[in-house]
Protein backbone atom coordinates (compact mmCIF):
# COMPACT_ATOMS: atom_id res chain seq x y z
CA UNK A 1 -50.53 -27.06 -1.36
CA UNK A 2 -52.23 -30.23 -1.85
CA UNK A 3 -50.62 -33.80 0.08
CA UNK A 4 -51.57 -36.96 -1.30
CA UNK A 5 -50.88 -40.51 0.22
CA UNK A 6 -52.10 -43.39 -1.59
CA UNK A 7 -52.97 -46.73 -0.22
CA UNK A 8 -53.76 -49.67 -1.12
CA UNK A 9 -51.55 -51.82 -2.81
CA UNK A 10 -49.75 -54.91 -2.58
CA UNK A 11 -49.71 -58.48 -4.52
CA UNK A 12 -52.93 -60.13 -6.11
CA UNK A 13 -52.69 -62.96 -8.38
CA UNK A 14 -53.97 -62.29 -11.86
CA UNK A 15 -57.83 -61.91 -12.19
CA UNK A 16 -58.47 -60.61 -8.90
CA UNK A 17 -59.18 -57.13 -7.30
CA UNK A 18 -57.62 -54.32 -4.90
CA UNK A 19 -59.02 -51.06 -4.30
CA UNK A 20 -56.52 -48.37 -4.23
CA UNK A 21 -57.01 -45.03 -2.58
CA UNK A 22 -55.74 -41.48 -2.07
CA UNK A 23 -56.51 -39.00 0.61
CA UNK A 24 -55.52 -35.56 0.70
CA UNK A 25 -54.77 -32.79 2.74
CA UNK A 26 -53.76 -29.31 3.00
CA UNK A 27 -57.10 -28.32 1.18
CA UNK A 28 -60.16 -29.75 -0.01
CA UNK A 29 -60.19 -31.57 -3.65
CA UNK A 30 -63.94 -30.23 -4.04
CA UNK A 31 -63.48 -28.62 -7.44
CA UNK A 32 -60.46 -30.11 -8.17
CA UNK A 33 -60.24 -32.91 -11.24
CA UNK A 34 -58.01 -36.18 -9.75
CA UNK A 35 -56.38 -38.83 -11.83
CA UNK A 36 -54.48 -42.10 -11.09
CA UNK A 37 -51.22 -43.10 -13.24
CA UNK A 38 -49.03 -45.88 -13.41
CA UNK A 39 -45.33 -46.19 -14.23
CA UNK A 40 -43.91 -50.15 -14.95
CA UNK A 41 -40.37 -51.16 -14.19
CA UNK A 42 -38.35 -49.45 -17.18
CA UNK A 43 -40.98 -48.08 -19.03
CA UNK A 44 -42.56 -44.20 -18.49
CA UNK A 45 -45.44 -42.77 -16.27
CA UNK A 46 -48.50 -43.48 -18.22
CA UNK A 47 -52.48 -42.65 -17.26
CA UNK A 48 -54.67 -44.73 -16.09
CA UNK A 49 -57.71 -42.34 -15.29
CA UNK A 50 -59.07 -39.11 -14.26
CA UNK A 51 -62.27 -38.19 -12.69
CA UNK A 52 -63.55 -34.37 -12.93
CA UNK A 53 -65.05 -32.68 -9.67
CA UNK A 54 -68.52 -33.16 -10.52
CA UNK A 55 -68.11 -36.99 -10.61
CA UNK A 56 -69.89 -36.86 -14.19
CA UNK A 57 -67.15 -37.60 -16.46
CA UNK A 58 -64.41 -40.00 -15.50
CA UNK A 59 -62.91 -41.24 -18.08
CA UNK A 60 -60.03 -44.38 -19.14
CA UNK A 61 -57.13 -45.58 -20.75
CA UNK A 62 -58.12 -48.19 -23.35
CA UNK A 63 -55.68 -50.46 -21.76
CA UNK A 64 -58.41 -50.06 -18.40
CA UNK A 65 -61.73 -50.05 -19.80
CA UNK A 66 -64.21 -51.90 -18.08
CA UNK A 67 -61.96 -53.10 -15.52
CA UNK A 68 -61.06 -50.15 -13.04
CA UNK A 69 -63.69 -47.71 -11.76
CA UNK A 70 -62.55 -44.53 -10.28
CA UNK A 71 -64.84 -42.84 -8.01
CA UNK A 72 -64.90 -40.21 -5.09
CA UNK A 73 -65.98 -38.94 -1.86
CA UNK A 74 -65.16 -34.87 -1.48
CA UNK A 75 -66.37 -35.31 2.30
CA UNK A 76 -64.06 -37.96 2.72
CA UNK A 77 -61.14 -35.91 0.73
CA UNK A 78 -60.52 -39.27 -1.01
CA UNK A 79 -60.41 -40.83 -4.38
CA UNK A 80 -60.54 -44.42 -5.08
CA UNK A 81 -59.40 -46.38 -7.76
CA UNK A 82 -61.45 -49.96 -7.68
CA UNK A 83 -59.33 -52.48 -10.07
CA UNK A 84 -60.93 -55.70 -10.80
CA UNK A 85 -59.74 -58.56 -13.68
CA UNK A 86 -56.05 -57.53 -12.36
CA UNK A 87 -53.57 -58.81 -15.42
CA UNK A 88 -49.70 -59.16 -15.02
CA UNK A 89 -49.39 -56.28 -17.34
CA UNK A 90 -51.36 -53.66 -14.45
CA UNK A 91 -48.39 -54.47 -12.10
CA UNK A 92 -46.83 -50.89 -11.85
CA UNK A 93 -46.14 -48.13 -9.29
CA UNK A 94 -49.55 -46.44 -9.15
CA UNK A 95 -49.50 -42.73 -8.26
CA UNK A 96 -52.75 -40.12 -7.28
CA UNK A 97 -52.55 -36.56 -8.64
CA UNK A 98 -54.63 -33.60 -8.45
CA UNK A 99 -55.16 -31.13 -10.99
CA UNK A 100 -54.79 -27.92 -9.39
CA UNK A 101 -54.11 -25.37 -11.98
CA UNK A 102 -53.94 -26.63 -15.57
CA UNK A 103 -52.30 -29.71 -15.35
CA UNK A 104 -51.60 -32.38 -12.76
CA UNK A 105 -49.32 -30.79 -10.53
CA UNK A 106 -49.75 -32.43 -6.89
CA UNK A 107 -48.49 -35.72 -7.18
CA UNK A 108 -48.68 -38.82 -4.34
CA UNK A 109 -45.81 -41.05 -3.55
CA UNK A 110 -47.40 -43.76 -5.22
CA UNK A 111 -48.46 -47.63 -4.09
CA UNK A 112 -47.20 -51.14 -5.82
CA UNK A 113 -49.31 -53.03 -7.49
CA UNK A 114 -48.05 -56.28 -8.46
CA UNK A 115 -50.34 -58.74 -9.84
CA UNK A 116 -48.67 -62.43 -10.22
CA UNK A 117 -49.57 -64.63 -13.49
């Protein structure tokens, strides 16, 4: 069993920053791959990116690109998700999840984001 409790979000105007992150317990997330999704009022969960154990290969959403860096520290048990150029249209739930087994299958309760124009 893998807990996850994200923190890290709250209101930003539109072009600025927040750093999200996610901590877990109940085992380490050494090995483990660890995304980040979203989920906007009315619309479904969507990704927003995923970074593999080995740190070597995170990879995007188009929508993301260039703007948000995910990154993290196995000592720490943490993943980060650094979000700069914050639009109106990034203002979502954001949730952690670790891939476990073959799909993402430990979710966090999640953190707002709202970003104002």
């Amino acid at each position: 069993q893998v807990q996850l409790l994200e923190s890290g979000g709250g209101l930003v105007q539109a072009g600025g920053s927040l750093r999200l992150s996610c901590v877990a317990s109940g085992r380490s997330i050494r090995g483990i791959t660890m995304g980040w999704f979203r989920q906007a009022p009315g619309k479904e969960r969507a990704f927003v990116a995923a970074i593999t154990w080995s740190s070597t290969s995170p990879y995007y959403a188009d929508s993301v690109k260039g703007r948000f860096t995910i990154s993290r520290d196995n000592a720490k048990n943490t993943v980060y998700l650094q979000m700069n150029s914050l639009k109106p249209e990034d203002t979502a739930v954001y949730y952690c999840a670790a891939q476990v087994r073959t799909t993402y299958d430990y979710w966090g309760q999640g953190t707002q984001v709202t970003v104002s124009s």
